[in-house]
Protein backbone atom coordinates (compact mmCIF):
# COMPACT_ATOMS: atom_id res chain seq x y z
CA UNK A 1 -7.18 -39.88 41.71
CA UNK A 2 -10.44 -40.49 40.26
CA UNK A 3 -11.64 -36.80 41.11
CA UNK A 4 -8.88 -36.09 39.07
CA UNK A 5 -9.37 -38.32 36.18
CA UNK A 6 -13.26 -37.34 35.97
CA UNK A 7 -12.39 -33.38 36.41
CA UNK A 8 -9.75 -34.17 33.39
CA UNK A 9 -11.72 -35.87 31.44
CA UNK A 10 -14.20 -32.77 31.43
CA UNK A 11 -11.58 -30.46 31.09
CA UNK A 12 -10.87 -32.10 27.29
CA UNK A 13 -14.44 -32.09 26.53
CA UNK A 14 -14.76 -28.32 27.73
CA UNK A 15 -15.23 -27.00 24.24
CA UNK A 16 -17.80 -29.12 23.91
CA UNK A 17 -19.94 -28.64 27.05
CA UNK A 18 -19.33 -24.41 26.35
CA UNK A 19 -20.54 -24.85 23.04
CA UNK A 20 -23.95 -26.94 24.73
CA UNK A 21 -24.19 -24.58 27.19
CA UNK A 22 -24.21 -21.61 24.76
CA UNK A 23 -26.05 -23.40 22.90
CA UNK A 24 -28.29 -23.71 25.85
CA UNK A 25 -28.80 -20.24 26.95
CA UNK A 26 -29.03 -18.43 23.89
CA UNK A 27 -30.62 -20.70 21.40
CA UNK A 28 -32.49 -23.17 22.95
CA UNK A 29 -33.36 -20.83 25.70
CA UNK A 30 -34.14 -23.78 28.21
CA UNK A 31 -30.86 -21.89 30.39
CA UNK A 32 -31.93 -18.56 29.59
CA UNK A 33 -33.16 -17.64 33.16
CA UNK A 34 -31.06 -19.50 34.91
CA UNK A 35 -27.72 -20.15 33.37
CA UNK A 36 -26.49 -17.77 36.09
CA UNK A 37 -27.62 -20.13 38.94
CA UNK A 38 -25.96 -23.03 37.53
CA UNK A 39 -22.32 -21.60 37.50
CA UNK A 40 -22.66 -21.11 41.15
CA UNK A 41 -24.41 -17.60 41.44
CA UNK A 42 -27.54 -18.38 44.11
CA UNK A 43 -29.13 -16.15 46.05
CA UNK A 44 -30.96 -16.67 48.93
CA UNK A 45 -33.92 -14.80 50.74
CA UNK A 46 -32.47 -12.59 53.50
CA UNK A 47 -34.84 -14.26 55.96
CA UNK A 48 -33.10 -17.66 55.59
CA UNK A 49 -29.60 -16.52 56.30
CA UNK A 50 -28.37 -18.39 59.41
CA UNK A 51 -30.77 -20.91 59.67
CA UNK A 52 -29.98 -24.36 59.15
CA UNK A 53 -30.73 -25.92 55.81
CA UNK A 54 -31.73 -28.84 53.89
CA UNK A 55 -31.33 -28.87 50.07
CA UNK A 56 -33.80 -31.16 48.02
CA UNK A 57 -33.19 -31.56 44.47
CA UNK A 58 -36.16 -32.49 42.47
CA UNK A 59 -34.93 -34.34 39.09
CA UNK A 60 -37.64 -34.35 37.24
CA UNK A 61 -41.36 -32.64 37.35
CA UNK A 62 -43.01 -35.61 38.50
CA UNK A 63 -40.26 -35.69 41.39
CA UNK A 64 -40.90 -32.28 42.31
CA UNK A 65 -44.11 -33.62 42.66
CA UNK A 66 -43.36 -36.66 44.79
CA UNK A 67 -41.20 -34.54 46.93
CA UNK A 68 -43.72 -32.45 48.19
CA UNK A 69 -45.09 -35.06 51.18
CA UNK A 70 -41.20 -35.88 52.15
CA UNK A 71 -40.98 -31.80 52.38
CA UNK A 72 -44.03 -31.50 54.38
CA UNK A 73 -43.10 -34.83 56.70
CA UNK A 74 -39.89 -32.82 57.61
CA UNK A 75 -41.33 -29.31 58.32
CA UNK A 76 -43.07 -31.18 60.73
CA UNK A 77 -40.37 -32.40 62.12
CA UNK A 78 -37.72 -29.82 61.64
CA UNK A 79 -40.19 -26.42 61.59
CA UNK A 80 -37.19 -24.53 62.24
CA UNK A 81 -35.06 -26.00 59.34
CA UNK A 82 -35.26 -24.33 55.93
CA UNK A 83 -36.02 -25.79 53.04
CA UNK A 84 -34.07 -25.51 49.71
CA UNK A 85 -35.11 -26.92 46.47
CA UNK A 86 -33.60 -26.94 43.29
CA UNK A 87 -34.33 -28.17 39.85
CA UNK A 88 -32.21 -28.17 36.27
CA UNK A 89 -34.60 -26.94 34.22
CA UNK A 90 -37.20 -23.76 34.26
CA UNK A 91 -40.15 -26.05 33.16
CA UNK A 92 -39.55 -28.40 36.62
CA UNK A 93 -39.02 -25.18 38.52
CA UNK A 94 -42.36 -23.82 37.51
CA UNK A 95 -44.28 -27.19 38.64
CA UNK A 96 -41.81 -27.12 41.80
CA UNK A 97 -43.06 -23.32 42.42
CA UNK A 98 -46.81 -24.77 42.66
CA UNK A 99 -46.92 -28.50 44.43
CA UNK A 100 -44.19 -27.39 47.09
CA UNK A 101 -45.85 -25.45 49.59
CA UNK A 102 -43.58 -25.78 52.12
CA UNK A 103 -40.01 -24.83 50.67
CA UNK A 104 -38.45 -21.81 52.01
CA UNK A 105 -36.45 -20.73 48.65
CA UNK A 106 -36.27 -21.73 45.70
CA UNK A 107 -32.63 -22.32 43.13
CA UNK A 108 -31.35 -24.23 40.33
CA UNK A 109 -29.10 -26.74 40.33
CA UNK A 110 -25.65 -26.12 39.18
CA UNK A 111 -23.95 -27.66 36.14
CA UNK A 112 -21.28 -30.76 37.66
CA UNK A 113 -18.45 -28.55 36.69
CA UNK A 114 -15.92 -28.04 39.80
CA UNK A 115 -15.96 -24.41 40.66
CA UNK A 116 -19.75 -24.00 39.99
CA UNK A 117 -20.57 -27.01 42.39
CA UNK A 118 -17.98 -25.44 45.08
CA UNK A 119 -19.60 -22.24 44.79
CA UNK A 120 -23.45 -23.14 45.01
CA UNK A 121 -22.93 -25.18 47.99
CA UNK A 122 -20.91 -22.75 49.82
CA UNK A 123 -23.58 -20.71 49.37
CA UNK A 124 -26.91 -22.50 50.79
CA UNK A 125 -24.46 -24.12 52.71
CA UNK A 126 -26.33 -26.71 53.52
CA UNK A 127 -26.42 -29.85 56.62
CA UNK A 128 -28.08 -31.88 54.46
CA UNK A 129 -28.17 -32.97 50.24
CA UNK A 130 -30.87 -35.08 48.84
CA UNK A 131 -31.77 -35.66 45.17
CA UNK A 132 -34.59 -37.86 43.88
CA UNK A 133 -34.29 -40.57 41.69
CA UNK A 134 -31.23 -41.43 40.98
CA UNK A 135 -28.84 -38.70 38.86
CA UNK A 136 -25.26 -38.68 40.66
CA UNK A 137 -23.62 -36.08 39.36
CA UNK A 138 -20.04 -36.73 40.58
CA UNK A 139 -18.43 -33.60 41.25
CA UNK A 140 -21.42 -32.41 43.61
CA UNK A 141 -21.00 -35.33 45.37
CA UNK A 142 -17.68 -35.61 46.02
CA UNK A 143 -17.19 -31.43 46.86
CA UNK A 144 -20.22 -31.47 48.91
CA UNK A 145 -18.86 -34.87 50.89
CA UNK A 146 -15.30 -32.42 51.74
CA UNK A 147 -17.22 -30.04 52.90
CA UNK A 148 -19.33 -31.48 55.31
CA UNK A 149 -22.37 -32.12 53.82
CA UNK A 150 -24.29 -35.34 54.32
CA UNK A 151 -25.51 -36.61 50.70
CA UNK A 152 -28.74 -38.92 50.07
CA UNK A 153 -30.15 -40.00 47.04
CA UNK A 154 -34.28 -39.90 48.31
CA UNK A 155 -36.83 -42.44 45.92
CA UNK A 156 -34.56 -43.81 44.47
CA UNK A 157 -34.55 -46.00 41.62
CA UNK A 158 -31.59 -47.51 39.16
CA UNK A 159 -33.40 -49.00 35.67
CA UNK A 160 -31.41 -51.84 33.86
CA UNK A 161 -30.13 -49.14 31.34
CA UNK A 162 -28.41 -47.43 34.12
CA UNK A 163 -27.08 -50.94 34.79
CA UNK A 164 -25.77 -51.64 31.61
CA UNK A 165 -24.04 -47.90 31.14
CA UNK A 166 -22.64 -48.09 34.33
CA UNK A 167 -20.83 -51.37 33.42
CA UNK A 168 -18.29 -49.13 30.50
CA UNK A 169 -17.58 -47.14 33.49
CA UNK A 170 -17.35 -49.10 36.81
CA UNK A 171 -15.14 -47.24 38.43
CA UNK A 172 -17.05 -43.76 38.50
CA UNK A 173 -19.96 -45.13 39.83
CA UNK A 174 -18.24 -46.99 42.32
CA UNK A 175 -16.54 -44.06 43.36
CA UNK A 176 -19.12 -41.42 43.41
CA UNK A 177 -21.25 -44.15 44.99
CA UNK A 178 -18.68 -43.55 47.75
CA UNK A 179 -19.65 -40.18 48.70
CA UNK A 180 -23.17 -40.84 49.36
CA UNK A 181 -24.09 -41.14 53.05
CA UNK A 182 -27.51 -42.97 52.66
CA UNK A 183 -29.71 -44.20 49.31
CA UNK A 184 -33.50 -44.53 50.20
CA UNK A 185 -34.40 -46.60 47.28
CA UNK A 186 -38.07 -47.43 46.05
CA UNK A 187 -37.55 -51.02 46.03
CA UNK A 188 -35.83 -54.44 47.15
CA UNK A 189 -34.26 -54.62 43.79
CA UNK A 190 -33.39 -51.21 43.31
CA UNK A 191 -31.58 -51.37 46.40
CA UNK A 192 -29.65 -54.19 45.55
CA UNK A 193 -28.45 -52.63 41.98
CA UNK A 194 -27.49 -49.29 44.02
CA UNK A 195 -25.45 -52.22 46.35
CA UNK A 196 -24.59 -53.41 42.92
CA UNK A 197 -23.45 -50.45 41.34
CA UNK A 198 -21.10 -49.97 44.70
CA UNK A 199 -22.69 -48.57 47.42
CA UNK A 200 -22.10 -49.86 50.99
CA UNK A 201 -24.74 -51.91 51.90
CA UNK A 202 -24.93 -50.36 54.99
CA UNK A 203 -25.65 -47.10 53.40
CA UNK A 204 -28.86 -48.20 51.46
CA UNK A 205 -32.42 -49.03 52.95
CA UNK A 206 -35.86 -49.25 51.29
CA UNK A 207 -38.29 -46.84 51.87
CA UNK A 208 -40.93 -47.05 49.00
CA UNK A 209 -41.92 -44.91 46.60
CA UNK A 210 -43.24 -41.40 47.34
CA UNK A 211 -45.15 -40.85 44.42
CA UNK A 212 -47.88 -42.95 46.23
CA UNK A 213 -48.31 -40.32 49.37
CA UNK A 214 -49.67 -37.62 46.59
CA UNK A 215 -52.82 -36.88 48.36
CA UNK A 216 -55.49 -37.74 46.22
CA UNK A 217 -57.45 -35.89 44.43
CA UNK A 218 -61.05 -37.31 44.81
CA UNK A 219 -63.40 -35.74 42.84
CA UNK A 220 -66.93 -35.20 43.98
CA UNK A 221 -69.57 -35.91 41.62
CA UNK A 222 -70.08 -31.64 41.58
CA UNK A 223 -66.00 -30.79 40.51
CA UNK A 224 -65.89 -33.79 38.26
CA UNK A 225 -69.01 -32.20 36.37
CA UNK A 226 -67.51 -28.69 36.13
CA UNK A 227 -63.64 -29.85 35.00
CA UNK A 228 -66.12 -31.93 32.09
CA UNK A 229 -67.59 -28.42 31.88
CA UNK A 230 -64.74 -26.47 31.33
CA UNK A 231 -63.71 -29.18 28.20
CA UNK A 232 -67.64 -29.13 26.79
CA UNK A 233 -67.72 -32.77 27.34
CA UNK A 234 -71.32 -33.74 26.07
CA UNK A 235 -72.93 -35.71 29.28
CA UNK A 236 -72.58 -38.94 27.50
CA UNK A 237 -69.01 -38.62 26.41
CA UNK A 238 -66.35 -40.91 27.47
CA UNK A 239 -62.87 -40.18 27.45
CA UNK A 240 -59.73 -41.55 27.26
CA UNK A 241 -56.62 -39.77 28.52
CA UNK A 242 -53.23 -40.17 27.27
CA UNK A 243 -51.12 -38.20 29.86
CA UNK A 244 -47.00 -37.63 29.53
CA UNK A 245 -46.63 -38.35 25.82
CA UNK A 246 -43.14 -38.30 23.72
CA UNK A 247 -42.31 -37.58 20.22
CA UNK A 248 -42.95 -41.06 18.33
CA UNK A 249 -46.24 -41.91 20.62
CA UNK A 250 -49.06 -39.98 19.69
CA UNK A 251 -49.78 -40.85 16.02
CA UNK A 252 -50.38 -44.07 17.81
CA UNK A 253 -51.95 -42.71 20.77
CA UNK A 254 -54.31 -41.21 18.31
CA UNK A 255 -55.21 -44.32 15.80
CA UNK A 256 -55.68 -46.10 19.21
CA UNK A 257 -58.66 -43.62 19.78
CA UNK A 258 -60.11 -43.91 16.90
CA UNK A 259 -60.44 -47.30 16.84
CA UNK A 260 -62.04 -47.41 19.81
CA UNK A 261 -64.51 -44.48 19.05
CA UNK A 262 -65.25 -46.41 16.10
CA UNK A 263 -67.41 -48.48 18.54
CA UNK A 264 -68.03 -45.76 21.04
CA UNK A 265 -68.95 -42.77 19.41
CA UNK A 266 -69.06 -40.47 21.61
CA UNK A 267 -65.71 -40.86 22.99
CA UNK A 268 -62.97 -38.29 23.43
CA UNK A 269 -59.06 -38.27 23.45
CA UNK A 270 -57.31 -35.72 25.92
CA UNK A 271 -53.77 -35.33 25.23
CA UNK A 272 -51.10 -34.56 27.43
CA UNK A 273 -47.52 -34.05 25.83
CA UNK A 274 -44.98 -34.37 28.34
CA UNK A 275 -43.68 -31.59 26.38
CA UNK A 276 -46.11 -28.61 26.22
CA UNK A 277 -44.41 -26.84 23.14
CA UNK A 278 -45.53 -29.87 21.13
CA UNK A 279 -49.58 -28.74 20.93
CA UNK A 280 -49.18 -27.52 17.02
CA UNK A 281 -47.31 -30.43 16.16
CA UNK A 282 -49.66 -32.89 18.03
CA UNK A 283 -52.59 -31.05 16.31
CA UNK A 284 -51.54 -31.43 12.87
CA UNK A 285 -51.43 -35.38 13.47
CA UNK A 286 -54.60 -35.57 14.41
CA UNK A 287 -56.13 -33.30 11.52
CA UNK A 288 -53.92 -35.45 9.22
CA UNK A 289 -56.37 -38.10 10.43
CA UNK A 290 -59.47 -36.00 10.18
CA UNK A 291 -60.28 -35.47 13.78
CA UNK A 292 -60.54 -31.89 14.90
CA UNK A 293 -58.51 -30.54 18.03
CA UNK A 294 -59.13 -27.71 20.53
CA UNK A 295 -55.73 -26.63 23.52
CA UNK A 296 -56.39 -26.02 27.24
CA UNK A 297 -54.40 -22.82 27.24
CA UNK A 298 -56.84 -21.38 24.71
CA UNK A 299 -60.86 -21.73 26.09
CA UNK A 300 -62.03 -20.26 22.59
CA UNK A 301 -60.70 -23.26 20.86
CA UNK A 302 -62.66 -25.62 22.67
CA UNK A 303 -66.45 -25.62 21.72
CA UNK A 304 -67.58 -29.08 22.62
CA UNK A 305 -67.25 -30.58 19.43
CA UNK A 306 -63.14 -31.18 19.36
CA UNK A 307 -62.69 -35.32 18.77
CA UNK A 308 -58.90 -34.22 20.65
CA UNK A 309 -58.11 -32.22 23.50
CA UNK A 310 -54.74 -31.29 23.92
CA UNK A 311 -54.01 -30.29 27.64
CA UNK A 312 -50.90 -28.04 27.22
CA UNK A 313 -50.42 -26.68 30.47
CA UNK A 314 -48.74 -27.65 34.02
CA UNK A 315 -49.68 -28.75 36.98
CA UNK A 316 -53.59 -30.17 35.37
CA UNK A 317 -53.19 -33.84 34.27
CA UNK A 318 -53.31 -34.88 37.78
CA UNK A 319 -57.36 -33.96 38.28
CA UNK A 320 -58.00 -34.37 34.24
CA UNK A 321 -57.24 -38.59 34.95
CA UNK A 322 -60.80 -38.34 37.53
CA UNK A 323 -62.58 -38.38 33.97
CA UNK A 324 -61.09 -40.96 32.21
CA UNK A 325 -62.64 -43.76 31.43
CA UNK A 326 -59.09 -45.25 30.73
CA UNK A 327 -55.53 -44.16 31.06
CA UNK A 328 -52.56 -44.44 28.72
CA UNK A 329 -49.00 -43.29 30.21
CA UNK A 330 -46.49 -42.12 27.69
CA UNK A 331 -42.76 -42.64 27.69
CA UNK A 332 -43.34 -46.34 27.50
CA UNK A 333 -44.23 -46.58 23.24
CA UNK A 334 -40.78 -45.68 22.77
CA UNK A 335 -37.17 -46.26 24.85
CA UNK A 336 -37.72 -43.40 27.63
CA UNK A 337 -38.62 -45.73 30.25
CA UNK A 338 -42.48 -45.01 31.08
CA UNK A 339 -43.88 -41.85 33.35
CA UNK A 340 -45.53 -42.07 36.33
CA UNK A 341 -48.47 -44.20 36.29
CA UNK A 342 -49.67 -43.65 39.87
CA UNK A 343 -51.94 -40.56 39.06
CA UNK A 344 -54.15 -42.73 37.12
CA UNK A 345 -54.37 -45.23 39.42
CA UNK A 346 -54.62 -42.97 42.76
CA UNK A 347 -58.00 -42.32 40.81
CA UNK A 348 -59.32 -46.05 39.97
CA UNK A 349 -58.50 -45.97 36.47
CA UNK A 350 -56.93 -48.85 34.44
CA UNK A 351 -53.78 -47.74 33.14
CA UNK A 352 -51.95 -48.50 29.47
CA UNK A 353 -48.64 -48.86 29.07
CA UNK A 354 -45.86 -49.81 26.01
CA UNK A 355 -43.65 -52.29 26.84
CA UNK A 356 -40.54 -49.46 27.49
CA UNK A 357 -41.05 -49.40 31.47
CA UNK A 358 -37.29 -49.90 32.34
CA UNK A 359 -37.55 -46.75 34.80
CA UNK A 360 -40.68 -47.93 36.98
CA UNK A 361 -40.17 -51.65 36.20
CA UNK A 362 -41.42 -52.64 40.22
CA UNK A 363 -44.44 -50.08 39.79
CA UNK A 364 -45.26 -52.16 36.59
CA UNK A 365 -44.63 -55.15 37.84
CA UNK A 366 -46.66 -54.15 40.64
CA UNK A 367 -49.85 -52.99 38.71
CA UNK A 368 -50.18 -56.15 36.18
CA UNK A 369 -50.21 -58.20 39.31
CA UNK A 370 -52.92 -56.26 40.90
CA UNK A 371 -55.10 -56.56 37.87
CA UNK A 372 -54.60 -52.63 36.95
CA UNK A 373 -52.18 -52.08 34.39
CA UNK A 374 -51.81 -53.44 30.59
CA UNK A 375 -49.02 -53.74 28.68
CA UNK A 376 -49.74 -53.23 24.88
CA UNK A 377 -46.87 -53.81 21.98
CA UNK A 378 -48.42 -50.59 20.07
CA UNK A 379 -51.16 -48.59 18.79
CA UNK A 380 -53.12 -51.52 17.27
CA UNK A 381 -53.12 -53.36 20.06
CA UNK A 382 -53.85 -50.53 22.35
CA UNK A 383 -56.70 -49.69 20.34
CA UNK A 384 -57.81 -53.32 20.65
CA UNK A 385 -57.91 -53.83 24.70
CA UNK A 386 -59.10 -49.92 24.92
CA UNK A 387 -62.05 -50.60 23.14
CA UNK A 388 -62.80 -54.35 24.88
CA UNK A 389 -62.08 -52.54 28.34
CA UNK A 390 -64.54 -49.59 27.42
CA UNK A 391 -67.08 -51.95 26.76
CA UNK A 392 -66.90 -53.78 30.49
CA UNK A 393 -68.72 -52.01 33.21
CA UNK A 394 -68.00 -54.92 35.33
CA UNK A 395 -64.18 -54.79 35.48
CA UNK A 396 -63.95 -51.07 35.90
CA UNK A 397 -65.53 -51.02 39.01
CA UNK A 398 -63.19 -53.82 40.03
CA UNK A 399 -60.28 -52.23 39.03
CA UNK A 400 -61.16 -49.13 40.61
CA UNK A 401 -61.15 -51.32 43.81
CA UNK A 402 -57.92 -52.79 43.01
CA UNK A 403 -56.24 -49.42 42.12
CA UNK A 404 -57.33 -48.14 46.05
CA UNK A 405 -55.96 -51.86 47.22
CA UNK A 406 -52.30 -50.71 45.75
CA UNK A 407 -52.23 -47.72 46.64
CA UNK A 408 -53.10 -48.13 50.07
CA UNK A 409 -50.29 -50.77 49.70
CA UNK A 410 -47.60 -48.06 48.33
CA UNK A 411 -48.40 -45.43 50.62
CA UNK A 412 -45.46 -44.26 53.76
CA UNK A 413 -42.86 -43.89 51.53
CA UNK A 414 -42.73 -40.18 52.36
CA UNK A 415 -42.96 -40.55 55.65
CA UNK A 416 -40.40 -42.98 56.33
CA UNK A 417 -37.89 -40.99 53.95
CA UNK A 418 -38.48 -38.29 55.87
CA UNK A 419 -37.62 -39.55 59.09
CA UNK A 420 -34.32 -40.78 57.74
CA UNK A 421 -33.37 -37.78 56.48
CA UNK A 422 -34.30 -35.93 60.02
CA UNK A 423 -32.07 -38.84 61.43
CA UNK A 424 -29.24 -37.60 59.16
CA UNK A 425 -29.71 -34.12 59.44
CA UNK A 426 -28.91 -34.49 63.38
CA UNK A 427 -25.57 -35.89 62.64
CA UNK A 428 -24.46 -33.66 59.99
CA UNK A 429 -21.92 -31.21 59.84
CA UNK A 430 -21.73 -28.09 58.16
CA UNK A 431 -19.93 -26.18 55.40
CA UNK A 432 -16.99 -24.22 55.99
């Protein structure tokens, strides 16, 4: 009944989602290459064709990311298993493409319309589904539950806003909640507001978050000198890195900087918009202000005398934190919940954060009590404990032991999720 009342319910809004899609593919262009994915139309490499298969969504780029160890974990386990992953949009697929070694193929995910669902999973026919995070998308849960496919949700994490929108709609939660075999949830409390939000108790276990089990990056003193290189970074420069920024966050990103290069002169901002396409706009704020700005993606901007660097490509941000002298994490100046702030802190940098961290609300809870992270209410204040924490030699090199204290305290997630999906995958069926 409730498959039917969802699929209805989508049915009446179908002018609506054809005019998105549309909308979509041919003005947006974020479907353009691969609107014909999502309505069901994979292919496959030949060489994968009766093999056994597990299908990893990655939500988001950082979770294509953090799904790279839990890949690698089950290749070990499973070599002869292939490995499907999928993503929604083309910008996560091209970060997928380069952190996941070990994948054997690579799709999108399909849009949560009936017949597209049926027909994607019928063909990677897969023995086992896992998604990160925590997106449920009810029709591929409930079709891929009929048709023999065991379902996980892998670090997984439910914010209070998920809370609060899944109390107007109880009853789809509780029911899609049904068709999950097993939720491997970051945290105690995230496992209880999965529990919460209806899953069987005995369904959900805690495994940690993944993100920690990135192998770090350590920088010798040699490569940190030649990625300061490839910026022009005068010897004596420090910098401060704002990685993952929104719309509504840099203006104050920026006036943060300059307050605090107002005592430290020589200091530089590097700017990473979590949306790439934003470098022009990100640019003319900070000329507005009378700084001058050079891109990554163009070398010939960047002379050595840019105030702003704007690092507008993929797959970089993770190495570019090595240089900081301190870290601000977008996402969290404005309602989106806060972005990873584990790269920073893999690297022994204090991290800055706004006080929006309703999606890693443990992780942030986590790195204020470890002495690491710092909530600020805006750009004045962040401009304020930027420039006292510049100024204090003394408790950056503590915090740089603190930061390898935490993560050393975070780190198995990968493994353990791993194993439980190998577990799983030995019980599961298979499509018909």
């Amino acid at each position: 009944m409730t498959y039917f009342l969802y699929n209805l319910a989508l049915l009446l809004l179908s002018p609506a989602i054809a005019i998105f899609l549309l909308y979509r593919i041919f003005v947006s262009g974020k479907s353009r290459k691969s609107w014909w994915q999502q309505i069901g139309l994979v292919r496959l490499p030949k060489e994968i064709d009766g093999r056994d298969k597990i299908w990893i969504h990655a939500v988001s780029v950082g979770e294509s990311v953090a799904s790279a160890q839990v890949i690698s974990e089950i290749k070990n386990a499973l070599p002869d298993a292939a490995i499907v992953v999928s993503t929604t949009t083309e910008t996560g697929q091209e970060m997928a493409r380069k952190s996941i070694r070990d994948a054997d193929a690579f799709i999108y995910y399909p849009f949560d319309l009936a017949p597209f669902v049926s027909r994607s999973i019928r063909c990677v026919r897969p023995r086992v589904f896992a998604s990160t995070d925590t997106e449920i998308w009810p029709n591929f849960r409930h079709i891929a539950r009929g048709l023999g496919v065991k379902t996980t949700i892998i670090n997984g994490t439910i914010s209070d806003k998920t809370i609060a929108g899944a109390r107007k709609i109880p009853w789809l939660y509780k029911w899609t909640m049904s068709n999950i075999h097993l939720l491997c949830m970051q945290s105690q409390a995230d496992a209880d507001r999965a529990i919460a939000l209806g899953a069987d108790p005995s369904n959900v276990i805690v495994t940690g978050n993944c993100k920690a089990d990135q192998p770090a990056d350590n920088l010798s003193d040699i490569e940190i000198a030649e990625l300061r290189s490839q910026y022009k970074l005068p010897a004596n420069a420090r910098v401060f890195v704002a990685g993952s920024t929104n719309p509504g966050e840099d203006a104050s990103v920026i006036e943060a900087f300059i307050a605090a290069r107002n005592v430290y002169s020589g200091l530089r901002l590097i700017i990473a918009p979590r949306q790439i396409e934003r470098r022009e706009e990100i640019a003319d704020i900070a000329r507005e202000m009378g700084l001058q700005c050079g891109w990554r993606s163009d070398p010939a901007s960047i002379s050595g005398e840019e105030d702003v660097l704007i690092l507008d490509t993929f797959g970089e941000l993770a190495r570019v934190y090595a240089i900081a002298g301190a870290s601000f994490v977008g996402g969290s100046l404005i309602p989106r919940g806060c972005h990873s702030i584990l790269q920073p802190i893999s690297h022994g940098k204090p991290v800055f954060f706004g006080p929006y961290t309703f999606k890693a609300k443990d992780l942030v809870a986590q790195a204020k009590a470890a002495g690491v992270g710092f909530e600020v209410a805006d750009g004045v204040d962040l401009g304020e404990k930027l420039t006292y924490i510049l100024g204090d030699s003394a408790r950056l090199d503590d915090i740089r032991v603190r930061c390898e204290k935490m993560m050393q305290a975070n780190r198995g997630a990968s493994r353990r999720t791993a194993e439980a999906l190998v577990k799983l995958y030995g019980v599961s069926g298979a499509v018909s």
